[in-house]
PDB file of N, CA and C in Angstrom:
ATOM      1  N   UNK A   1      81.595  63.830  62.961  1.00  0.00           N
ATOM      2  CA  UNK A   1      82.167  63.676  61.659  1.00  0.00           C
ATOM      3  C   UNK A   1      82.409  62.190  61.392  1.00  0.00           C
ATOM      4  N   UNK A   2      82.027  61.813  60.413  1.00  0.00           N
ATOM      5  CA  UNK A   2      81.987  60.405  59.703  1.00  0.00           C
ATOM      6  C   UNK A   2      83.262  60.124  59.048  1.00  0.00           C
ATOM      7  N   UNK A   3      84.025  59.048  58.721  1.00  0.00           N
ATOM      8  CA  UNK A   3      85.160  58.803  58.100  1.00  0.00           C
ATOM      9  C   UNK A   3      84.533  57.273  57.487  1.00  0.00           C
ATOM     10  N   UNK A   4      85.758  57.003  56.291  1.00  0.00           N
ATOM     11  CA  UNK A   4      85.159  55.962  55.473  1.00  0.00           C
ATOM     12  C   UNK A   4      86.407  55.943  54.496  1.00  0.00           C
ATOM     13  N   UNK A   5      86.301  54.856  53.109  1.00  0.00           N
ATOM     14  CA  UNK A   5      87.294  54.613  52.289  1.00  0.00           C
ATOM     15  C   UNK A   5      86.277  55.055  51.080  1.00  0.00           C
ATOM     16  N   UNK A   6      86.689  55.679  50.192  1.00  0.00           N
ATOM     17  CA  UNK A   6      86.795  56.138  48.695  1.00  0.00           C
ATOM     18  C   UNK A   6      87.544  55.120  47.709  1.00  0.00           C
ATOM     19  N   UNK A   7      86.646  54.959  46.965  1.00  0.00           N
ATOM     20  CA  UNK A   7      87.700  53.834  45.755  1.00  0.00           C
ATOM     21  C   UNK A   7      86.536  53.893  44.718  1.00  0.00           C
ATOM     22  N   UNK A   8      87.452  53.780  43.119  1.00  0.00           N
ATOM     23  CA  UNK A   8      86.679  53.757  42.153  1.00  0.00           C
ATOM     24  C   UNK A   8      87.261  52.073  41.429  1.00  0.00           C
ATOM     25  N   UNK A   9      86.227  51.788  41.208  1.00  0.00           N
ATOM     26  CA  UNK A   9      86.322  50.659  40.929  1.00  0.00           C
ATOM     27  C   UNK A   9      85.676  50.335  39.209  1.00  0.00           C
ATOM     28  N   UNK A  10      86.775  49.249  38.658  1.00  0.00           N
ATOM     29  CA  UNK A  10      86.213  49.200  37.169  1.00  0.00           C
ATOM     30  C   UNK A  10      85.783  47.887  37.205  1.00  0.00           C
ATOM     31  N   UNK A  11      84.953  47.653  36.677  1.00  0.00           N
ATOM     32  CA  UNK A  11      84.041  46.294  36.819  1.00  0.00           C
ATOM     33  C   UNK A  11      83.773  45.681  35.451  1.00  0.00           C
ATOM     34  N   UNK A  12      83.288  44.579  35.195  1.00  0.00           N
ATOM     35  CA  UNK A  12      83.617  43.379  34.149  1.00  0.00           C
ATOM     36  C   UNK A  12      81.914  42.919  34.505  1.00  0.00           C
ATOM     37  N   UNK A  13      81.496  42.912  33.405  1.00  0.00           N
ATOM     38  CA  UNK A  13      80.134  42.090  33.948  1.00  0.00           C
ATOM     39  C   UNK A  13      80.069  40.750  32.135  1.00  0.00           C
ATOM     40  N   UNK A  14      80.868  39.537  32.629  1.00  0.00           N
ATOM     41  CA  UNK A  14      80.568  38.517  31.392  1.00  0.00           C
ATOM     42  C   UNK A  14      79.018  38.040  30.821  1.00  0.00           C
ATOM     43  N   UNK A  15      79.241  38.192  29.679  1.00  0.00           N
ATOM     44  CA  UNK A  15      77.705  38.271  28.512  1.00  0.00           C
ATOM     45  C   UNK A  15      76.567  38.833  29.317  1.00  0.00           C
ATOM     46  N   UNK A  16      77.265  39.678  29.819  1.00  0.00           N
ATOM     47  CA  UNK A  16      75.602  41.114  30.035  1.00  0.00           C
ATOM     48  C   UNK A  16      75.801  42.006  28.956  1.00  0.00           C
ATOM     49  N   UNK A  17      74.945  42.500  28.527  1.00  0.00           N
ATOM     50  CA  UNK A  17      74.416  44.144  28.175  1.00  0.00           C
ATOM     51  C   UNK A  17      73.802  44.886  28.922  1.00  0.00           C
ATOM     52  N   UNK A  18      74.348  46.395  28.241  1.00  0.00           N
ATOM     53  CA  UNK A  18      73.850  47.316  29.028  1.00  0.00           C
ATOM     54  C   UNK A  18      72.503  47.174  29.499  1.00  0.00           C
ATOM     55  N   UNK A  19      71.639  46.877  28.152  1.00  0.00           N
ATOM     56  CA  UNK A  19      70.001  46.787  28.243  1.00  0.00           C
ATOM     57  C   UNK A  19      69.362  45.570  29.344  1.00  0.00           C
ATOM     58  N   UNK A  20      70.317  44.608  29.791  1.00  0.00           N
ATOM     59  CA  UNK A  20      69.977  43.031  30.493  1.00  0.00           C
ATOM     60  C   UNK A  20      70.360  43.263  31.729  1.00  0.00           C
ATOM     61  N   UNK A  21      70.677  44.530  32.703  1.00  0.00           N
ATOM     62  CA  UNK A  21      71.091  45.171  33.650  1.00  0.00           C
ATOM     63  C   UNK A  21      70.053  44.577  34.722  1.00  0.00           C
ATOM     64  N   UNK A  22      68.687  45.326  34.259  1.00  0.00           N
ATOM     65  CA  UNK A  22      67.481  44.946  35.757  1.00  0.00           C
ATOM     66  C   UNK A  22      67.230  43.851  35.481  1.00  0.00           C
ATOM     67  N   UNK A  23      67.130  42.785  34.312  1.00  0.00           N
ATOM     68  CA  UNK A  23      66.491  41.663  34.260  1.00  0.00           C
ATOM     69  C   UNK A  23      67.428  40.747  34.958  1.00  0.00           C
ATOM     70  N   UNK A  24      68.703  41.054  34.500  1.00  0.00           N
ATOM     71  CA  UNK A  24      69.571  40.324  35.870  1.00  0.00           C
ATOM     72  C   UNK A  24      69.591  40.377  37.125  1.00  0.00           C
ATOM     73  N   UNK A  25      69.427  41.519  37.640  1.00  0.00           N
ATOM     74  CA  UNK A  25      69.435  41.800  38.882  1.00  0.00           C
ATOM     75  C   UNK A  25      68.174  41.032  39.325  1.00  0.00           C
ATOM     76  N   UNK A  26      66.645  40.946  38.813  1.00  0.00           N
ATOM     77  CA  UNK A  26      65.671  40.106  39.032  1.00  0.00           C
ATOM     78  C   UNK A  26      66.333  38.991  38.730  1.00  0.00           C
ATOM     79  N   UNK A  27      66.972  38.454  38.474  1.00  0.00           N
ATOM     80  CA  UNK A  27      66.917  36.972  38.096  1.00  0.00           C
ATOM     81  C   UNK A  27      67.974  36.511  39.257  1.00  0.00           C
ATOM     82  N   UNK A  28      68.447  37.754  39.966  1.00  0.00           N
ATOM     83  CA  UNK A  28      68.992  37.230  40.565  1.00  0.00           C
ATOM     84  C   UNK A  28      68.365  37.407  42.047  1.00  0.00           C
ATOM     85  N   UNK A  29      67.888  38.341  41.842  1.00  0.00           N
ATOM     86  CA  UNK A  29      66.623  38.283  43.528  1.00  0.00           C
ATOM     87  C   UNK A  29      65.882  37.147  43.549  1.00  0.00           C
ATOM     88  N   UNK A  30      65.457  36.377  42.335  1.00  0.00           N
ATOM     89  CA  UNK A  30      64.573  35.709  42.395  1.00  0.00           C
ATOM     90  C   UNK A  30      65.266  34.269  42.676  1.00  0.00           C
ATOM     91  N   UNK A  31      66.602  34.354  42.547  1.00  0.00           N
ATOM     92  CA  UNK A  31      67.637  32.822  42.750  1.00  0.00           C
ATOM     93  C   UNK A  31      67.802  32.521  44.086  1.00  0.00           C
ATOM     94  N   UNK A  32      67.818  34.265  44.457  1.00  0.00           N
ATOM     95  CA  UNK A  32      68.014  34.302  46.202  1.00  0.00           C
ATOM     96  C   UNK A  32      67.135  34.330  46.941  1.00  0.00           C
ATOM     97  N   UNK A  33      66.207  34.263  46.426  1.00  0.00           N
ATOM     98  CA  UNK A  33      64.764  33.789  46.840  1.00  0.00           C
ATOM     99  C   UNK A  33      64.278  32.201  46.896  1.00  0.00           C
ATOM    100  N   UNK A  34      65.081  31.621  46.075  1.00  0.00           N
ATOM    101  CA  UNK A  34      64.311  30.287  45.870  1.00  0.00           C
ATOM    102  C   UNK A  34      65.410  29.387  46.708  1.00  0.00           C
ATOM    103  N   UNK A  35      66.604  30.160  46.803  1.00  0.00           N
ATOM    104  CA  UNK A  35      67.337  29.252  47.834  1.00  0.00           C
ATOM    105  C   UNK A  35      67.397  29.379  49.053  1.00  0.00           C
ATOM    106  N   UNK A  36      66.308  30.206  49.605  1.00  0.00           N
ATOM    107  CA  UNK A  36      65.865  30.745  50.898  1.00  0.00           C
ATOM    108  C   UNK A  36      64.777  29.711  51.211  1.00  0.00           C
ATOM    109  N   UNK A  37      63.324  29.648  49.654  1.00  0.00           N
ATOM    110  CA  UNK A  37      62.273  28.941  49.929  1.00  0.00           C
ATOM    111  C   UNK A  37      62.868  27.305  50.086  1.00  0.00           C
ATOM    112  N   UNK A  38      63.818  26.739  49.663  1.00  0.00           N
ATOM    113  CA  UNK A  38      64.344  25.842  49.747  1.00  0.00           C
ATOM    114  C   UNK A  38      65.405  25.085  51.402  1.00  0.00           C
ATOM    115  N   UNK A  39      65.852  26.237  51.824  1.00  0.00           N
ATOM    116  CA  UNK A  39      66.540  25.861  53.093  1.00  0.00           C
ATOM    117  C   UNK A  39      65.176  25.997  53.989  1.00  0.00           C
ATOM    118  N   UNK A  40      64.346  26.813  53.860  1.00  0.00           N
ATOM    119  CA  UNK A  40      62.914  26.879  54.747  1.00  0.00           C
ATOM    120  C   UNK A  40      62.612  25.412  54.903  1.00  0.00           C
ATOM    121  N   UNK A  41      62.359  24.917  53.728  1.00  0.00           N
ATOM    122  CA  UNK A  41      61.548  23.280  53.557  1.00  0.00           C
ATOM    123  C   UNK A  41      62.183  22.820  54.314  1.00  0.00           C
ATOM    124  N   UNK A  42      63.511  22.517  53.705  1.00  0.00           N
ATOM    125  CA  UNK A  42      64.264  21.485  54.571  1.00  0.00           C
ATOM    126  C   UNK A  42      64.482  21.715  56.080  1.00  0.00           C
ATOM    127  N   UNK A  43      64.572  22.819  56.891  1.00  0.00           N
ATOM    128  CA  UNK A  43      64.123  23.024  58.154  1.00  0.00           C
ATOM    129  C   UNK A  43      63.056  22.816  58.803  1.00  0.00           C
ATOM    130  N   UNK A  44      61.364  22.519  57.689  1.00  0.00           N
ATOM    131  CA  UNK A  44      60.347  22.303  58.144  1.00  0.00           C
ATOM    132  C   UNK A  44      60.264  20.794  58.106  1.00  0.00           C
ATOM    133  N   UNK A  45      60.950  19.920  57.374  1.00  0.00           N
ATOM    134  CA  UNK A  45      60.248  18.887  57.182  1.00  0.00           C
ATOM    135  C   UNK A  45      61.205  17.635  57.788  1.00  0.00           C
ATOM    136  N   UNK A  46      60.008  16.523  58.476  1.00  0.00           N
ATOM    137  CA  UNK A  46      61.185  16.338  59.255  1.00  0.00           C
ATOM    138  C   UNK A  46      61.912  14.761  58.415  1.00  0.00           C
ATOM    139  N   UNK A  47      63.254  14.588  58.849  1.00  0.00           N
ATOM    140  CA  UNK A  47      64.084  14.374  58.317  1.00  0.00           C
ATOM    141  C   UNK A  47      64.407  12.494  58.613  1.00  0.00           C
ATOM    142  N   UNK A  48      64.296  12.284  57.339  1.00  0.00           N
ATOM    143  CA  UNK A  48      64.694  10.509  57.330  1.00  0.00           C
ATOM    144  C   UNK A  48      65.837  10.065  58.266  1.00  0.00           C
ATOM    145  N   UNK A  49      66.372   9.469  58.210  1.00  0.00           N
ATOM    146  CA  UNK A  49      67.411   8.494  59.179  1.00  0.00           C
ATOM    147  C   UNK A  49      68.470   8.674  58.042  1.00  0.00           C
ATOM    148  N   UNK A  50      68.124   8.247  56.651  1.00  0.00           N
ATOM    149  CA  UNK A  50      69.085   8.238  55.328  1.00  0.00           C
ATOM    150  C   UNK A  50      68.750   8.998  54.382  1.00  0.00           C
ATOM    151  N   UNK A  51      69.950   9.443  53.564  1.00  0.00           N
ATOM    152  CA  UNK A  51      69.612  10.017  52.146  1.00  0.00           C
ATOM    153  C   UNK A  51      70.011   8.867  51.003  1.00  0.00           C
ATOM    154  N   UNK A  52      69.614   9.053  49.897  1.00  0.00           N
ATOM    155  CA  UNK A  52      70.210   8.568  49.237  1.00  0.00           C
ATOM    156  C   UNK A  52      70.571   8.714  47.960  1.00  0.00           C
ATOM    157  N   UNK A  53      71.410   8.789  47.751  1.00  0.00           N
ATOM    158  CA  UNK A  53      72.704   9.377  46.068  1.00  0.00           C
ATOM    159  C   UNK A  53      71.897   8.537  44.577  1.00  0.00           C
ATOM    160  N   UNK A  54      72.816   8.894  44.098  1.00  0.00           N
ATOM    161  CA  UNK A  54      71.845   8.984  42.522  1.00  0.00           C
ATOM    162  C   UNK A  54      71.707   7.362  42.294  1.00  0.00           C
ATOM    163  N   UNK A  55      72.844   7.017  42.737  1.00  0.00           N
ATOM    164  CA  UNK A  55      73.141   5.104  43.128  1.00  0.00           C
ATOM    165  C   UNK A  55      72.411   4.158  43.491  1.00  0.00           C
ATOM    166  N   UNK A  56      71.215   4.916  44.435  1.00  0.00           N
ATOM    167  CA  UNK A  56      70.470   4.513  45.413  1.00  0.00           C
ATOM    168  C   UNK A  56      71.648   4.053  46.743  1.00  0.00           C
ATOM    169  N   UNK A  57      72.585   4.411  47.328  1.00  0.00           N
ATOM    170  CA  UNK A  57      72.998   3.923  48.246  1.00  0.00           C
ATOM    171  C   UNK A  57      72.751   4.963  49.014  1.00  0.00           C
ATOM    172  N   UNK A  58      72.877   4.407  50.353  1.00  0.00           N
ATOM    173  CA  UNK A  58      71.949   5.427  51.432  1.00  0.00           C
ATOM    174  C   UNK A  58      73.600   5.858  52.127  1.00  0.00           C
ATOM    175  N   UNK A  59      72.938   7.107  52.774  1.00  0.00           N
ATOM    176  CA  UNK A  59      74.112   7.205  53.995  1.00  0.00           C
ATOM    177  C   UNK A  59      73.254   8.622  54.402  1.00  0.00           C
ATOM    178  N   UNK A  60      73.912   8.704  55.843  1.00  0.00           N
ATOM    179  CA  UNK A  60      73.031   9.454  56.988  1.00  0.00           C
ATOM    180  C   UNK A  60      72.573  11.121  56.593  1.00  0.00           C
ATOM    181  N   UNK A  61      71.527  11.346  57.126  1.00  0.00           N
ATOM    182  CA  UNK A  61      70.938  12.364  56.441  1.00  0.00           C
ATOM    183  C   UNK A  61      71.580  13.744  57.359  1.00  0.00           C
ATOM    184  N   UNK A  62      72.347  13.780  58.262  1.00  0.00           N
ATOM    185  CA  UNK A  62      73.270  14.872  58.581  1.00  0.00           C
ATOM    186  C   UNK A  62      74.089  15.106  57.272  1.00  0.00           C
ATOM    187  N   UNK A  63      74.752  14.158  56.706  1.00  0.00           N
ATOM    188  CA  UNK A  63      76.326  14.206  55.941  1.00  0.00           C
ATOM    189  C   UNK A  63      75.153  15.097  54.805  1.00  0.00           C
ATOM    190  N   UNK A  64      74.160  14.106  54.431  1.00  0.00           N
ATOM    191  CA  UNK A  64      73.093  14.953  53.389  1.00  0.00           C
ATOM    192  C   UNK A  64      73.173  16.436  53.716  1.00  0.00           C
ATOM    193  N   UNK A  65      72.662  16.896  54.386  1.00  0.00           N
ATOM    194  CA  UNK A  65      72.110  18.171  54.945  1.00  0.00           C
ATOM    195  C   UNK A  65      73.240  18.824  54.946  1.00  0.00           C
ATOM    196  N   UNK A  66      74.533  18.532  55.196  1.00  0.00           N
ATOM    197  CA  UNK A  66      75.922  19.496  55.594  1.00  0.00           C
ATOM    198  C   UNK A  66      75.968  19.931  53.895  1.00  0.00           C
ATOM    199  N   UNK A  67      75.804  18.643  53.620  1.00  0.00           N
ATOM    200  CA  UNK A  67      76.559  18.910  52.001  1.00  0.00           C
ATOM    201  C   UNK A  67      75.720  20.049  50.567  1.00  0.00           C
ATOM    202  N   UNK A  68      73.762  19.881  51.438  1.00  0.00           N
ATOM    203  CA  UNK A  68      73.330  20.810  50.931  1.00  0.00           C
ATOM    204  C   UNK A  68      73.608  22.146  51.092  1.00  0.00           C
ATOM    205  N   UNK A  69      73.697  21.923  52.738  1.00  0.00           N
ATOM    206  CA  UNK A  69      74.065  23.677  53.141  1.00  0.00           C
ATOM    207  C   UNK A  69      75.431  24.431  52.530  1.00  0.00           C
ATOM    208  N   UNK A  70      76.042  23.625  52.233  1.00  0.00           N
ATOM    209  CA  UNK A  70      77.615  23.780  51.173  1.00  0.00           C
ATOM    210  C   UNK A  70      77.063  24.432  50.048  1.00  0.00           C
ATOM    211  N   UNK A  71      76.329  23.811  49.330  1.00  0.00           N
ATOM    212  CA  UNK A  71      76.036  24.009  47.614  1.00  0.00           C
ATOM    213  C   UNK A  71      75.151  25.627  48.309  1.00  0.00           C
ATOM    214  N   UNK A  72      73.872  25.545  49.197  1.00  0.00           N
ATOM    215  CA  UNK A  72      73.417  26.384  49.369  1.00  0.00           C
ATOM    216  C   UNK A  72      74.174  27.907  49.329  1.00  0.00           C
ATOM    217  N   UNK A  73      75.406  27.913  50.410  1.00  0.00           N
ATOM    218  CA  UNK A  73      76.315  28.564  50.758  1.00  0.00           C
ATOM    219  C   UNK A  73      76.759  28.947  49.362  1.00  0.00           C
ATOM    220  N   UNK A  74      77.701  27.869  48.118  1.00  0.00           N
ATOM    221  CA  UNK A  74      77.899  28.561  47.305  1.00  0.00           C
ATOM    222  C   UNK A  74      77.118  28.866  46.034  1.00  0.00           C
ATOM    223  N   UNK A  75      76.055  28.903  45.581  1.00  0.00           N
ATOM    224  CA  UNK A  75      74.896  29.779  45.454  1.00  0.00           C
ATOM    225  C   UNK A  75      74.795  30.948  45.962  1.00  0.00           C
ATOM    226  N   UNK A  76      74.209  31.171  47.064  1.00  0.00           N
ATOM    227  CA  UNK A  76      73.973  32.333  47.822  1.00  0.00           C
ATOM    228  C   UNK A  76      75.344  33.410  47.412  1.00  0.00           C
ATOM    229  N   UNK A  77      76.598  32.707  47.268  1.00  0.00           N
ATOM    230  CA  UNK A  77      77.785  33.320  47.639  1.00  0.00           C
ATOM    231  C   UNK A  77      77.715  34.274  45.966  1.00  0.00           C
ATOM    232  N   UNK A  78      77.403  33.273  45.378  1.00  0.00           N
ATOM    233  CA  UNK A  78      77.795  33.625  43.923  1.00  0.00           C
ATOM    234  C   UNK A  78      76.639  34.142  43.269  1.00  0.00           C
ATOM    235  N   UNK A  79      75.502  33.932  43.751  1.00  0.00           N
ATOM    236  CA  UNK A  79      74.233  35.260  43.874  1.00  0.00           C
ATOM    237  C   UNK A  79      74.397  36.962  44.091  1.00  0.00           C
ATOM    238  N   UNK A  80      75.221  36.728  45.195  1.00  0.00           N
ATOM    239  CA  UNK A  80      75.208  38.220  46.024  1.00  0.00           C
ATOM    240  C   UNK A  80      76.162  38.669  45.193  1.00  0.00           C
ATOM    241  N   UNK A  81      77.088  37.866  45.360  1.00  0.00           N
ATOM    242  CA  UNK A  81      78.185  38.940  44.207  1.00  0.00           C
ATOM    243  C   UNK A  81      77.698  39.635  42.712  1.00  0.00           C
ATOM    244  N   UNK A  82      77.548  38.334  42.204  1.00  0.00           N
ATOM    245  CA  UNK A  82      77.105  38.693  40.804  1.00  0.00           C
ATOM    246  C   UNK A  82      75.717  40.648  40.984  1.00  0.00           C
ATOM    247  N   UNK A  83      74.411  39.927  42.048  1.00  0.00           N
ATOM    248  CA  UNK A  83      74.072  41.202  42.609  1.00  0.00           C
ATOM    249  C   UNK A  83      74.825  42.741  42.588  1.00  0.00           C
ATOM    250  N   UNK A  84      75.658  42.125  43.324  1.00  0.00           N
ATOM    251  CA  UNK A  84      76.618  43.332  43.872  1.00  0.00           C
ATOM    252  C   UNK A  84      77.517  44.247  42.873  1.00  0.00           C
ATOM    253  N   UNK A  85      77.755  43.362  41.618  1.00  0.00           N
ATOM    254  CA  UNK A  85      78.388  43.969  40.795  1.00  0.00           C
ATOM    255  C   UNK A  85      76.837  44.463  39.557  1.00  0.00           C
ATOM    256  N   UNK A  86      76.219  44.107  39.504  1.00  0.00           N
ATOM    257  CA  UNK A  86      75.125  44.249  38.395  1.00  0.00           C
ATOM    258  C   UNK A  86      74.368  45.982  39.620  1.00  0.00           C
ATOM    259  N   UNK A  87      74.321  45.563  40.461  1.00  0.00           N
ATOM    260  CA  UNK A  87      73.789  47.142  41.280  1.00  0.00           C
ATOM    261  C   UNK A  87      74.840  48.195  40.881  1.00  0.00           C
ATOM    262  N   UNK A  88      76.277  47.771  41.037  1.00  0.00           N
ATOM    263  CA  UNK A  88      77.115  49.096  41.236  1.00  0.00           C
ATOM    264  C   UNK A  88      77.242  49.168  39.398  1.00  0.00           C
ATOM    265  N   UNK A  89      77.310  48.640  38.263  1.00  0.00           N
ATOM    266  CA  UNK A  89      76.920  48.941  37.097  1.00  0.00           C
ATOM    267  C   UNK A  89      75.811  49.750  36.975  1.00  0.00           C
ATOM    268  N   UNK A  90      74.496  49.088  37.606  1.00  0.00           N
ATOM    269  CA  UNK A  90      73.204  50.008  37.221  1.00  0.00           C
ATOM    270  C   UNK A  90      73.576  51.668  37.673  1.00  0.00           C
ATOM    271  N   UNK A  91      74.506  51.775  38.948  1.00  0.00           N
ATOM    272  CA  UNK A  91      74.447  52.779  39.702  1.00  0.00           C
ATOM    273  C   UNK A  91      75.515  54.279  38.298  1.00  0.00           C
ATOM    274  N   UNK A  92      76.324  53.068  37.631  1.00  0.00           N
ATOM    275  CA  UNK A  92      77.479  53.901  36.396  1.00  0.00           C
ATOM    276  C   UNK A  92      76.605  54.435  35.483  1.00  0.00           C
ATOM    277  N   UNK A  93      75.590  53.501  35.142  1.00  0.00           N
ATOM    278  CA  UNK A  93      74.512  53.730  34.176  1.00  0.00           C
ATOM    279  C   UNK A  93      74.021  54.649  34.484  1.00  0.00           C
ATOM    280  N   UNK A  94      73.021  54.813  35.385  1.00  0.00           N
ATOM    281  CA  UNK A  94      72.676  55.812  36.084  1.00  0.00           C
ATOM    282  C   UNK A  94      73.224  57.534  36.245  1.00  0.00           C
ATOM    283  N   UNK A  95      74.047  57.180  36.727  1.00  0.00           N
ATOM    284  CA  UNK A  95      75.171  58.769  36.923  1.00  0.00           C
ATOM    285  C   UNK A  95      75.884  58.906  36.405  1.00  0.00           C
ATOM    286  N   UNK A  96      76.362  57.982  35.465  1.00  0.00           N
ATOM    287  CA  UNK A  96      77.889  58.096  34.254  1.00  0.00           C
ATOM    288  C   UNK A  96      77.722  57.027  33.381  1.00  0.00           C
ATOM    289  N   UNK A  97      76.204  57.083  32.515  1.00  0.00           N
ATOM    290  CA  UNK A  97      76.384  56.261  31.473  1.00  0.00           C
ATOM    291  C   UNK A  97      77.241  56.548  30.156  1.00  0.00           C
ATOM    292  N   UNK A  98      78.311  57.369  30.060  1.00  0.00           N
ATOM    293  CA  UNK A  98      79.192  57.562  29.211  1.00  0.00           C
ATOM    294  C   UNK A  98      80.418  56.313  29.681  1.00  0.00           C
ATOM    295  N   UNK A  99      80.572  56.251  30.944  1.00  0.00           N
ATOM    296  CA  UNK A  99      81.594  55.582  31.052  1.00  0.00           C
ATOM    297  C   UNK A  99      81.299  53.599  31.237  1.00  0.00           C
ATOM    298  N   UNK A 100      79.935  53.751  30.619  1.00  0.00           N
ATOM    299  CA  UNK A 100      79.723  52.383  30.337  1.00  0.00           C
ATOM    300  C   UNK A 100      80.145  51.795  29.131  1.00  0.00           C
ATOM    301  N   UNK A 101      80.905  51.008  29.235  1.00  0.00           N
ATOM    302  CA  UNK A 101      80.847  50.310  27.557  1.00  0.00           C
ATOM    303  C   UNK A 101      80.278  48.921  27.330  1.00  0.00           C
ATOM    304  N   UNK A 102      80.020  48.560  26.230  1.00  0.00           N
ATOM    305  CA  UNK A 102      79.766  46.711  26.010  1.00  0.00           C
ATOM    306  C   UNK A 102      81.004  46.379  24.867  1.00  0.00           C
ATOM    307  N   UNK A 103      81.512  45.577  24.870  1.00  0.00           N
ATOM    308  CA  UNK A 103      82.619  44.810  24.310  1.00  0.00           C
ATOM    309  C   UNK A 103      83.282  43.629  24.677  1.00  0.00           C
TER     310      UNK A 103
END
C-alpha cells in the first residue's frame, strides 16, 4: 500500500489565456532547451585566462563562469516553475475546464 499528500491547489497564471496554454508550455521547453545548448558550449570550449565586461575590463574567467552558472540557475529555476504551473492548468483544462477562468 502506497501513501502520499492530497492538496488542491488554485493557481494564477499572469497574461496567459486559456487558448496560449501549449504554446507556452513550448516556449518554455524550448528556453530549457537553449539553456542546456548553452551550458554544453561553454563546457566544450576551452576557456580564456579572462573575461571581459561590457567596459572592456578583464577579470578571471572562473568569477565569469560562476556568475553565468548563477543567471543559468535562475532561468532554469524560473523555467520549470512557470512549466510546472502551465502543466497543472493544462491538466484543470483537461478534466475540469469549468473551473478555469481568464480575468
Amino acid at each position: 500500500m502506497s501513501w502520499g499528500t492530497y492538496y488542491k491547489h488554485n493557481g494564477y497564471l499572469s497574461r496567459s489565456g486559456k487558448d496560449d496554454i501549449e504554446e507556452e508550455i513550448d516556449e518554455c521547453n524550448e528556453n530549457i532547451a537553449r539553456i542546456f545548448r548553452e551550458i554544453l558550449a561553454l563546457m566544450a570550449m576551452t576557456p580564456p585566462a579572462y573575461a571581459k565586461d561590457c567596459e572592456g575590463n578583464e577579470y578571471p574567467w572562473a568569477e565569469h563562469i560562476a556568475l553565468k552558472v548563477k543567471e543559468y540557475q535562475e532561468e532554469l529555476e524560473d523555467a520549470i516553475s512557470l512549466r510546472t504551473r502551465l502543466y497543472d492548468c493544462r491538466e484543470v483544462l483537461r478534466e475540469h475546464p469549468e473551473d478555469v477562468e481568464e480575468g
